[in-house]
Protein backbone atom coordinates (compact mmCIF):
# COMPACT_ATOMS: atom_id res chain seq x y z
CA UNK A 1 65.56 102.56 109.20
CA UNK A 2 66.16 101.92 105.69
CA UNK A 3 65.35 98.56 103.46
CA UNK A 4 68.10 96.62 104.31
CA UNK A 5 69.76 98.14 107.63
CA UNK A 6 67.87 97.75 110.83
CA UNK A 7 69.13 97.51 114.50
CA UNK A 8 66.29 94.92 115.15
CA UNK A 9 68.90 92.39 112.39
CA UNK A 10 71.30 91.90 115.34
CA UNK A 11 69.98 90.27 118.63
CA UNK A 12 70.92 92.57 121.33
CA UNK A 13 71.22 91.43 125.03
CA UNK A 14 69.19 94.28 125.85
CA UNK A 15 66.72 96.99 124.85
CA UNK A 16 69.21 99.07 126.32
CA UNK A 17 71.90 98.00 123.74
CA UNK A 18 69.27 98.21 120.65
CA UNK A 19 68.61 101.60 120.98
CA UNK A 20 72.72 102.64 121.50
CA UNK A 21 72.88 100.76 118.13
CA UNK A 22 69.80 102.10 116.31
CA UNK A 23 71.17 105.90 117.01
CA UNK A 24 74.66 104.93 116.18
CA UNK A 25 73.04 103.43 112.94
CA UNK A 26 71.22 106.73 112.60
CA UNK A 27 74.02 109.06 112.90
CA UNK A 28 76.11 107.51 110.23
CA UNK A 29 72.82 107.13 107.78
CA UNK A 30 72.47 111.26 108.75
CA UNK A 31 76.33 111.89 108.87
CA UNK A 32 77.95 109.88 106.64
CA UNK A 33 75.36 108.01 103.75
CA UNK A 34 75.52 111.13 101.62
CA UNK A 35 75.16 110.39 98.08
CA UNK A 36 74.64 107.20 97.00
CA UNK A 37 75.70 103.82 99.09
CA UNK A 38 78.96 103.11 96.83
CA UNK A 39 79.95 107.07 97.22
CA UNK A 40 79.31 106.71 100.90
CA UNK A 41 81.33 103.60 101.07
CA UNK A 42 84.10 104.99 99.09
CA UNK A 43 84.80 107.54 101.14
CA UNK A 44 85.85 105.07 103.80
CA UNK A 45 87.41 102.80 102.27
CA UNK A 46 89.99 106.01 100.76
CA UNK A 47 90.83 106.66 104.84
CA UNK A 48 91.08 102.87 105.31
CA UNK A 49 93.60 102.40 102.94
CA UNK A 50 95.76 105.76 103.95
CA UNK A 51 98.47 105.29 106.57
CA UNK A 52 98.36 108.98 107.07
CA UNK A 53 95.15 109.09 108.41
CA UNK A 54 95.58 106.06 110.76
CA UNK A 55 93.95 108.12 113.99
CA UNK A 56 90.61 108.04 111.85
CA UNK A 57 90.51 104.53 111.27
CA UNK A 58 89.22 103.64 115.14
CA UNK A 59 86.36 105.38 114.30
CA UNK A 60 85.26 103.74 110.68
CA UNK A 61 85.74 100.09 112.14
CA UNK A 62 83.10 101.12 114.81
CA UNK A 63 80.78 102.25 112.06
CA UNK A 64 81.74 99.35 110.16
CA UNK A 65 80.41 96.93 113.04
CA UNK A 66 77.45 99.06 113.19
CA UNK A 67 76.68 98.57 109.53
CA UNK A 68 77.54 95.15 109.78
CA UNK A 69 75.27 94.36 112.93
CA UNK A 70 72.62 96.24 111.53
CA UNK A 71 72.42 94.61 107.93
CA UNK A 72 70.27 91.94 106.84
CA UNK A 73 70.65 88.32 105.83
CA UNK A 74 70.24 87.69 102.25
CA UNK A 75 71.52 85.13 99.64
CA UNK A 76 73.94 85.99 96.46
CA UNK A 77 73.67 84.80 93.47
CA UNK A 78 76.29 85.22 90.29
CA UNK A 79 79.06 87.18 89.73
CA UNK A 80 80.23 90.05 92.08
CA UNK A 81 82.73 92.82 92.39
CA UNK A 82 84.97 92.76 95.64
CA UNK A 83 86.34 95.96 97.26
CA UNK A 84 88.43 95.02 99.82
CA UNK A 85 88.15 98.00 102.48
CA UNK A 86 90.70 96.62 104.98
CA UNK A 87 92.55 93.76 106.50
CA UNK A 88 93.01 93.64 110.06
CA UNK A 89 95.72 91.22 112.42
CA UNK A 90 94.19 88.44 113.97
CA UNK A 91 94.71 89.23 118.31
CA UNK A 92 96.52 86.36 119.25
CA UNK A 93 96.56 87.75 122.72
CA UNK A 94 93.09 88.66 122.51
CA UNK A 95 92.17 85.76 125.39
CA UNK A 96 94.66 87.20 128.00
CA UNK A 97 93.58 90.94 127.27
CA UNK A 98 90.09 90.90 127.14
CA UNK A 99 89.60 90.11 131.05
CA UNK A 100 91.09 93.01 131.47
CA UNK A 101 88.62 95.10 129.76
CA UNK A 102 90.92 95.79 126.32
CA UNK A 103 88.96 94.44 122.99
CA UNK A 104 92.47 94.32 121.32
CA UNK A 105 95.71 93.88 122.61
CA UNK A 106 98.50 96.45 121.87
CA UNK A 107 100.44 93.87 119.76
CA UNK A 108 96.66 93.71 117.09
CA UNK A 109 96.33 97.60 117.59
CA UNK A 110 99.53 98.44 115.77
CA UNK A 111 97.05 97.07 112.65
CA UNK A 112 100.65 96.34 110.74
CA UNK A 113 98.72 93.94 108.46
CA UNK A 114 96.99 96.97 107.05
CA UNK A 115 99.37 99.27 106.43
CA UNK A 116 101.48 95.90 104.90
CA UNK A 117 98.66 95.78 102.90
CA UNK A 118 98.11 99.37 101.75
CA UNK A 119 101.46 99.66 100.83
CA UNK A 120 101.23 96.47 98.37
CA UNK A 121 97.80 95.71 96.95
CA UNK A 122 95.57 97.98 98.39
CA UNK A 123 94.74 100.12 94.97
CA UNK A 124 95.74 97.59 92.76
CA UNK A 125 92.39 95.52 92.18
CA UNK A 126 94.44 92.13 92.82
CA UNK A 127 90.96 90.28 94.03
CA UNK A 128 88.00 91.21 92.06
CA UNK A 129 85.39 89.35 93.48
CA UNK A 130 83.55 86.09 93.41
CA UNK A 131 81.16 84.65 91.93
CA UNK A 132 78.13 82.47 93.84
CA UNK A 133 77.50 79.28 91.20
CA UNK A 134 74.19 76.80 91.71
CA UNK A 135 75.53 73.42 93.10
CA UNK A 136 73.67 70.40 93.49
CA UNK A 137 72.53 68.87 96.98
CA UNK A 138 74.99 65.90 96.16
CA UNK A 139 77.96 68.33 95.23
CA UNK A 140 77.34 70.26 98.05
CA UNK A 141 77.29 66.93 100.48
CA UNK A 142 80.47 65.81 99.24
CA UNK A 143 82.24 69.42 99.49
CA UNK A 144 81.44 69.23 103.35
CA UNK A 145 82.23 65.85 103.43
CA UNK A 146 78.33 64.73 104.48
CA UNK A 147 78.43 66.94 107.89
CA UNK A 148 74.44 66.10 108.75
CA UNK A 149 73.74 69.98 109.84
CA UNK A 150 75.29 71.17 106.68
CA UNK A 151 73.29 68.94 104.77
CA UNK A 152 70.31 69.66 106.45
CA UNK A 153 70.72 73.15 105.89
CA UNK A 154 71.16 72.73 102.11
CA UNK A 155 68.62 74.85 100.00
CA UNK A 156 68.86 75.15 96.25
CA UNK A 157 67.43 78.92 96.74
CA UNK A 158 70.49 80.07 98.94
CA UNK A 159 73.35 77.51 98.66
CA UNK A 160 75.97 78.00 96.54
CA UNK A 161 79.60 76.84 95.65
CA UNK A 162 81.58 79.79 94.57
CA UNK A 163 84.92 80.91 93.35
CA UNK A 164 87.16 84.22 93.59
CA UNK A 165 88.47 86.46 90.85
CA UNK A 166 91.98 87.26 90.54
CA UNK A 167 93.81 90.10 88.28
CA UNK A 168 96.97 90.62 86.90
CA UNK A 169 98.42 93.57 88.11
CA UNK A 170 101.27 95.72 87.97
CA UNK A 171 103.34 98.33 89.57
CA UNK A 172 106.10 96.59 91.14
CA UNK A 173 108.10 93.90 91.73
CA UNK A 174 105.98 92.30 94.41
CA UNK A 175 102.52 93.82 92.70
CA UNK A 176 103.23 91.52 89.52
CA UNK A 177 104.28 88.68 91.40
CA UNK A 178 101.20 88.51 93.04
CA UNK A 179 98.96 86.58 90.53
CA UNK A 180 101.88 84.27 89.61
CA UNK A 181 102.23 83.17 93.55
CA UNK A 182 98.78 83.02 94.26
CA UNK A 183 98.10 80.55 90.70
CA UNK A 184 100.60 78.34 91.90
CA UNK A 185 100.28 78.23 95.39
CA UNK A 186 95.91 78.78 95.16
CA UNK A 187 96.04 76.69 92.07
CA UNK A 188 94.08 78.83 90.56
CA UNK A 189 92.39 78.19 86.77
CA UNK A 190 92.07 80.10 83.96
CA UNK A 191 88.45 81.93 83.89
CA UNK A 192 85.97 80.20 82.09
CA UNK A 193 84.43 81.37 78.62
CA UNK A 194 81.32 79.03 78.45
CA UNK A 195 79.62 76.64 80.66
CA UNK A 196 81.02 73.61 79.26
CA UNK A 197 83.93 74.69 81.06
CA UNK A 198 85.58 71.26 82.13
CA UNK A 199 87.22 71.33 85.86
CA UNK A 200 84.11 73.59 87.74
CA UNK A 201 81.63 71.40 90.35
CA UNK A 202 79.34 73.91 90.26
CA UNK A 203 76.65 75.00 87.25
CA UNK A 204 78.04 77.77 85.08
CA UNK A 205 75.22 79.44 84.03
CA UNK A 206 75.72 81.24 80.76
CA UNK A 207 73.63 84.40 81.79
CA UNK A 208 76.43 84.64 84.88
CA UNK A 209 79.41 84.12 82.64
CA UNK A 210 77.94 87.55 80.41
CA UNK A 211 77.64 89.18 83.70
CA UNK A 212 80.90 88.09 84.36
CA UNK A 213 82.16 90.13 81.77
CA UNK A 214 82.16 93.07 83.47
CA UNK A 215 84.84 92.09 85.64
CA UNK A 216 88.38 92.48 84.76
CA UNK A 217 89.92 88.76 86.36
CA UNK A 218 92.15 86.18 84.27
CA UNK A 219 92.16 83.73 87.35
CA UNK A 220 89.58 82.07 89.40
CA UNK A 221 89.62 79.79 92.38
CA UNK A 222 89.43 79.82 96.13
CA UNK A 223 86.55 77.88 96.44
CA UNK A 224 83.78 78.05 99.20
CA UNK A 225 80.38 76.73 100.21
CA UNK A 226 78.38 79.59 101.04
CA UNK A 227 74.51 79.53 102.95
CA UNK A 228 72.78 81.36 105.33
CA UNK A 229 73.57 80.76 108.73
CA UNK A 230 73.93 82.19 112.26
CA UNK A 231 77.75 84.25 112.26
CA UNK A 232 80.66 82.56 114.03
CA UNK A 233 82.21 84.95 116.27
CA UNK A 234 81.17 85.24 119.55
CA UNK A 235 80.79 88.34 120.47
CA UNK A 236 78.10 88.56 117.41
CA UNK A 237 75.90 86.47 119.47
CA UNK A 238 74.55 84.31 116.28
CA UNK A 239 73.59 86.83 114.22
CA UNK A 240 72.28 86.11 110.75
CA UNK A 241 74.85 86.26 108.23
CA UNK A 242 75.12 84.70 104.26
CA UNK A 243 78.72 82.35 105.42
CA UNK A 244 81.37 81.44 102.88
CA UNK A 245 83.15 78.26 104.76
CA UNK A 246 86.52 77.34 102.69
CA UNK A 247 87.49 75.36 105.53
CA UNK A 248 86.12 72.38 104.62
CA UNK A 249 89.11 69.70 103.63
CA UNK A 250 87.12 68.56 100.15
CA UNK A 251 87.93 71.88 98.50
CA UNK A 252 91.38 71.49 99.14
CA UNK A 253 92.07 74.84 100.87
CA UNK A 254 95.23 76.07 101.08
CA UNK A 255 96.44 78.67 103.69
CA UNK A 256 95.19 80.69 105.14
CA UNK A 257 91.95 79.92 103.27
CA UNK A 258 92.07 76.68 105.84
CA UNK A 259 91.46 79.37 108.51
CA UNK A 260 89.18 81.40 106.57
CA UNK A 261 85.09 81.87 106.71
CA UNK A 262 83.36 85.08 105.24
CA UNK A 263 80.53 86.08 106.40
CA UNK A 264 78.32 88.63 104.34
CA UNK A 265 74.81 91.23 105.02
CA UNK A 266 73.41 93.57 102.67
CA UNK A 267 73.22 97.34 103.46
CA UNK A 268 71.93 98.93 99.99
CA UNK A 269 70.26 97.55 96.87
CA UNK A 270 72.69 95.18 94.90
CA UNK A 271 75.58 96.11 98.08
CA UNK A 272 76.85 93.82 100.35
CA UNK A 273 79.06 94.38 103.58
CA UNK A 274 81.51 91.26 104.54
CA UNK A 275 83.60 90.67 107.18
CA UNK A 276 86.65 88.21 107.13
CA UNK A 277 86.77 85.64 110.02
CA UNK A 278 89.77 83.63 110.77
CA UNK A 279 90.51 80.60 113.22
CA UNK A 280 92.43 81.48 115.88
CA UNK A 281 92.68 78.17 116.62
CA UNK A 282 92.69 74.06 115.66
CA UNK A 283 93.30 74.78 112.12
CA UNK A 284 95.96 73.08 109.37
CA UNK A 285 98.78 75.03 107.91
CA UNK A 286 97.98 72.74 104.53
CA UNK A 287 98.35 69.35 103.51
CA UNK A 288 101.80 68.01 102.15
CA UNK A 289 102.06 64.90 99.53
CA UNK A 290 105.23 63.43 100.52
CA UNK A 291 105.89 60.93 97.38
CA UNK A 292 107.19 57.62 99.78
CA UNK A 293 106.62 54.99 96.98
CA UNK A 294 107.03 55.33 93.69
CA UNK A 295 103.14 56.45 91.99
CA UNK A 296 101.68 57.44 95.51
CA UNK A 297 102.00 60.27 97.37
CA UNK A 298 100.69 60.36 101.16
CA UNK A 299 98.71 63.21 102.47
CA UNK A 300 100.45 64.84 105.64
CA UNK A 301 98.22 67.38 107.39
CA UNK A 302 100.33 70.56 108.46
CA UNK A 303 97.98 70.85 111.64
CA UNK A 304 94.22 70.23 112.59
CA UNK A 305 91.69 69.30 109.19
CA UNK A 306 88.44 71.66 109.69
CA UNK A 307 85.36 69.49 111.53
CA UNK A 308 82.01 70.53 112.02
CA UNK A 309 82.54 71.91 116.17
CA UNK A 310 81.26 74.09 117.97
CA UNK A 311 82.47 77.65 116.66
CA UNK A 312 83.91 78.41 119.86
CA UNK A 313 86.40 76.28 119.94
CA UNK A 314 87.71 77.65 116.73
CA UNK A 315 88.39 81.20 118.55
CA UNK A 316 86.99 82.86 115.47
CA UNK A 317 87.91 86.80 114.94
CA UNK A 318 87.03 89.33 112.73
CA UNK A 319 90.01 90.33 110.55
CA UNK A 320 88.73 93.48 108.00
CA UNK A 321 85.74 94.17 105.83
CA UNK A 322 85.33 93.94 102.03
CA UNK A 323 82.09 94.38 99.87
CA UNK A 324 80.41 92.45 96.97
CA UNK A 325 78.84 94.52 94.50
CA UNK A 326 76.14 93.12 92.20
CA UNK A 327 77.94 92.92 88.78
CA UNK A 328 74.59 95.35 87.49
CA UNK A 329 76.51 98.00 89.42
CA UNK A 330 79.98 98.10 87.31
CA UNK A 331 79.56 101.67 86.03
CA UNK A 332 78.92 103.06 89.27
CA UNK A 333 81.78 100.82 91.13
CA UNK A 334 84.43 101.79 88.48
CA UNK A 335 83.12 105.21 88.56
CA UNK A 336 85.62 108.03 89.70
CA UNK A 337 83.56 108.65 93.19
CA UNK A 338 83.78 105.16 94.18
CA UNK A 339 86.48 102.85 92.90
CA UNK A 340 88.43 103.94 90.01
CA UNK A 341 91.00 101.62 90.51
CA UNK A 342 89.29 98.70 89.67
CA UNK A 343 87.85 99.80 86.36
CA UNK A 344 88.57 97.62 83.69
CA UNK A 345 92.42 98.52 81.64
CA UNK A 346 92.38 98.52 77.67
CA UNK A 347 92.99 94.81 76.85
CA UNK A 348 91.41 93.43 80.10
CA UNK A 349 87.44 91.84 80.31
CA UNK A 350 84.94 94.98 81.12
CA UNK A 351 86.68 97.50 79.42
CA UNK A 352 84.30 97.78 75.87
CA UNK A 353 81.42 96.82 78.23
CA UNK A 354 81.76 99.68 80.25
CA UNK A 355 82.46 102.50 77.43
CA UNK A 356 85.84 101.92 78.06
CA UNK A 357 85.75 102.40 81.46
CA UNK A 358 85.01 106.28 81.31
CA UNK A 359 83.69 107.41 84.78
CA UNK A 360 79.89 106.84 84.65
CA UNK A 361 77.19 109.07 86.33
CA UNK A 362 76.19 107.39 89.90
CA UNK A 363 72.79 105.32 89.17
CA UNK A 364 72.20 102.83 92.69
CA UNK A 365 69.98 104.40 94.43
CA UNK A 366 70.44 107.06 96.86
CA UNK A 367 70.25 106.18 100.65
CA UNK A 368 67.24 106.06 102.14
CA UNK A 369 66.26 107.42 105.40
């Protein structure tokens, strides 16, 4: 239906269920794609992040899930902008209720995480992005700690071991403490200005650190292995997805990264729709170094280390949707239509680059149909 979004990139059970989702694909391409794919996306994410309009949101997650089912598979490579569009509660009653014919239970429905969220960080441009860094087949063996699929899977076309982006923000008490927290408890770094940057596993490439410019972070960290791989919630039936596992215990994830696994499709030229998955289940709070002799200090897991097991047994959930946008893009993601509030501030990285991050005329490409 268009060149990224196609109901035949999910693997219904049915012909029956391919055709419900290519016309529910082709009403929102019809209804709702107007403009350009950023513009389009904007639009939801400004009802996503408005507690007034909570009745509407129902309705985007289902379009959201159609998008997401429908887009394709592909690698990332280098710096990208994050939008996050929402944050959802994980259903810890989800086992009980779904016999009984409810997707969500009343307790997830209330969707408190999101409005906690939009009434904190939701326009504040706290996480910028990531960026997706070339890693070596050795680097990328130790990170998963030599699990033989992983290995296996390995391609220096596709895998990557990345990093997120982190602002300083402000606006409140809790809005500025947010970077401080998240340096200290994430231990985050400071970002780095060339590739001889000491403390990174990964290449820093110095064509991705000029992209990287565009971006307004001071922090980086949160580190993942990302690859192509089939998704790891159930009810998405394998589905081709480009995963971002921070589980594994060699990155030293802290919670609730130690739950955490994103899993990304594009939908538009140099656009990407993710979805965050969490563990529902067998996974560590964080490890604590309790110093019992003098010079050592003991690693105590707070709960179950991530293994390589079947996802299943993980009880794996969607919790929101967030997209990467291809660095190339800035103008058009800071631009007034789509999302102003992440546009570079006088003093911050992006703001010269960008003409000082006036609103810029809409150049991706319009949807195609």
């Amino acid at each position: 239906m268009t060149t990224y979004l196609d109901p035949r990139n999910f693997r219904s059970s049915s012909p029956a269920e391919e055709d419900h989702l290519g016309h529910a694909l082709a009403a929102i391409v019809a209804e709702d794609w107007r403009g350009t794919p950023l513009q389009a996306l904007a639009r939801w994410e400004r009802v996503l992040r408005d507690d007034r309009q909570r009745r509407a949101w129902g309705v985007l997650f289902e379009k959201l899930d159609v998008l997401f089912r429908c887009g394709k598979a592909t690698p990332l490579d280098g710096p990208m902008i994050g939008v996050t569009m929402c944050v959802r509660n994980t259903d810890w009653l989800g086992d009980a209720t779904r016999p009984l014919g409810k997707e969500r239970s009343v307790l997830a429905r209330t969707e408190w995480l999101a409005a906690l969220w939009n009434g904190t960080f939701a326009n504040t441009g706290l996480w910028m992005g990531k960026t997706f860094d070339p890693v070596s087949r050795e680097t990328f063996a130790e990170k998963c700690g030599g699990d033989p699929a992983t290995v296996t899977a390995y391609d220096p076309a596709t895998a990557r071991l990345g990093r997120n982006f982190f602002r300083e923000v402000s606006g409140g008490v809790l809005q500025e403490l947010g970077l401080p927290v998240l340096t200290r408890l994430w231990n985050l770094r400071d970002r780095p200005t060339d590739a001889a940057a000491p403390g990174f596993d990964a290449a820093l490439r110095p064509e991705h650190l000029e992209e990287e410019k565009l971006i307004p972070y001071v922090k980086t960290g949160g580190y993942f292995l990302s690859n192509l791989a089939p998704s790891v919630v159930e009810r998405l039936a394998g589905k081709a997805v480009y995963q971002l596992n921070y589980r594994w215990p060699r990155l030293d994830p802290v919670f609730p990264m130690t739950r955490l696994v994103d899993e990304i499709v594009q939908v538009a030229d140099g656009v990407w729709l993710g979805q965050l998955v969490m563990a529902s289940r067998h996974f560590s709070l964080g490890t604590l170094h309790v110093p019992l002799v003098e010079g050592k200090a003991p690693a105590l897991e707070l709960g179950e280390a991530f293994a390589a097991r079947p996802p299943q047994e993980y009880g794996y959930q969607h919790n929101g949707y967030f997209l990467m946008i291809d660095a190339a893009l800035a103008r058009d993601a800071y631009a007034d239509d789509a999302f102003p509030a992440l546009r570079p501030r006088p003093g911050e990285a992006g703001h010269a680059e960008v003409g000082g991050g006036a609103a810029a005329p809409g150049r991706a490409p319009a949807v195609a149909t």
